[in-house]
Protein backbone atom coordinates (compact mmCIF):
# COMPACT_ATOMS: atom_id res chain seq x y z
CA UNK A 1 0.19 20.64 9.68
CA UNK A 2 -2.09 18.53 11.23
CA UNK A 3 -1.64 17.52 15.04
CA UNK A 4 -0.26 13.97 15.75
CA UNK A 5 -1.70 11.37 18.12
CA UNK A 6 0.35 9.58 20.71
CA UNK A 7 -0.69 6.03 18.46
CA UNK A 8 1.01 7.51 15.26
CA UNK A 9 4.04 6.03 13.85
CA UNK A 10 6.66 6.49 10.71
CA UNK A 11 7.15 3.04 9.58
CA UNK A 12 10.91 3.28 8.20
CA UNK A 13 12.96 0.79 6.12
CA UNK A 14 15.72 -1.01 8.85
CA UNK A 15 19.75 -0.24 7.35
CA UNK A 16 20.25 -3.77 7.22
CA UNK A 17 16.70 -4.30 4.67
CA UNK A 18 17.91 -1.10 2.62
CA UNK A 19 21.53 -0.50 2.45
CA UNK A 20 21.27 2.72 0.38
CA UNK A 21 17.78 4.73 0.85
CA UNK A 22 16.52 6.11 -2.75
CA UNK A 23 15.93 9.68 -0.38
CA UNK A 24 17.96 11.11 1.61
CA UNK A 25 18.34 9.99 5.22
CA UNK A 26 19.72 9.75 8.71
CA UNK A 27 20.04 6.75 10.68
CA UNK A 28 18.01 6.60 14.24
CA UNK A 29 17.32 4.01 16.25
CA UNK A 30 13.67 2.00 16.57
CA UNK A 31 11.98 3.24 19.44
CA UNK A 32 10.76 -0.40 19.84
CA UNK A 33 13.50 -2.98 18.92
CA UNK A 34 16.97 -0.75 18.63
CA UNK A 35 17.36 -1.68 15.47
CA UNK A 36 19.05 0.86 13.22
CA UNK A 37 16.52 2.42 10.67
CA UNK A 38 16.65 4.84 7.99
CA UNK A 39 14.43 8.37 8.57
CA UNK A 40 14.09 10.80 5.71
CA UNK A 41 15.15 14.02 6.08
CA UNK A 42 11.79 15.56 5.06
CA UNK A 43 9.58 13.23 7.05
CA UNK A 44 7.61 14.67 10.14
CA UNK A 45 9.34 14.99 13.07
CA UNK A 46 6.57 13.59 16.16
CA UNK A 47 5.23 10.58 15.39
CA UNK A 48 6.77 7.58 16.86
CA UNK A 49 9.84 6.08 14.20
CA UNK A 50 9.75 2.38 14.36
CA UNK A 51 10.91 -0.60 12.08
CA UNK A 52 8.23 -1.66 9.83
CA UNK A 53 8.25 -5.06 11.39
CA UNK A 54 7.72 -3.05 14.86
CA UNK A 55 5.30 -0.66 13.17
CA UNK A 56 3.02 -3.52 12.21
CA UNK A 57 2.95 -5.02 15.42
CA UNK A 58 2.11 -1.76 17.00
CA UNK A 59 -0.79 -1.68 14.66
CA UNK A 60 -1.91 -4.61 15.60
CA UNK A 61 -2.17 -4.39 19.41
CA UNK A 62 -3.71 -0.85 18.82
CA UNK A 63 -6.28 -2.73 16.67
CA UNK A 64 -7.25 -5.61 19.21
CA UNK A 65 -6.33 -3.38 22.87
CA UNK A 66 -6.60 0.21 22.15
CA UNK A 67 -3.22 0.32 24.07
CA UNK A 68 -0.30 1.58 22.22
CA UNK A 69 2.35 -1.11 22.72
CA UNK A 70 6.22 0.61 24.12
CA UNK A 71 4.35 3.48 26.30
CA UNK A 72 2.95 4.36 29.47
CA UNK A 73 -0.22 5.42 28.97
């Protein structure tokens, strides 16, 4: 398996977007927002597990700071 950065996330699909995942899932929370999100059961376990709204905004203040956004690095 490759290793992980800190900056890596698992965008996942928020429970109120997707009521019924097509795989199969647990509910977590987003490590950004709190809002509940569906996490495969066969997706990796370290990188970060945000909402895909939170995901993309992570991406973006990677992409113009370098600076993960929700950490303190």
């Amino acid at each position: 398996m490759p290793k992980r950065k800190s900056t890596d996330v698992l965008p996942c699909a928020r429970v109120d977007d997707m009521p019924v995942p097509a795989a199969r899932s647990f509910i977590v929370q987003c490590v950004q927002c709190g809002a509940r999100i569906w996490v495969a059961y066969e997706s990796p376990i370290e990188p970060m597990r945000m909402c895909v709204l939170c995901s993309m905004a992570h991406t973006v203040q990677i992409k113009k700071s370098g600076e993960p956004i929700g950490t303190n690095s």
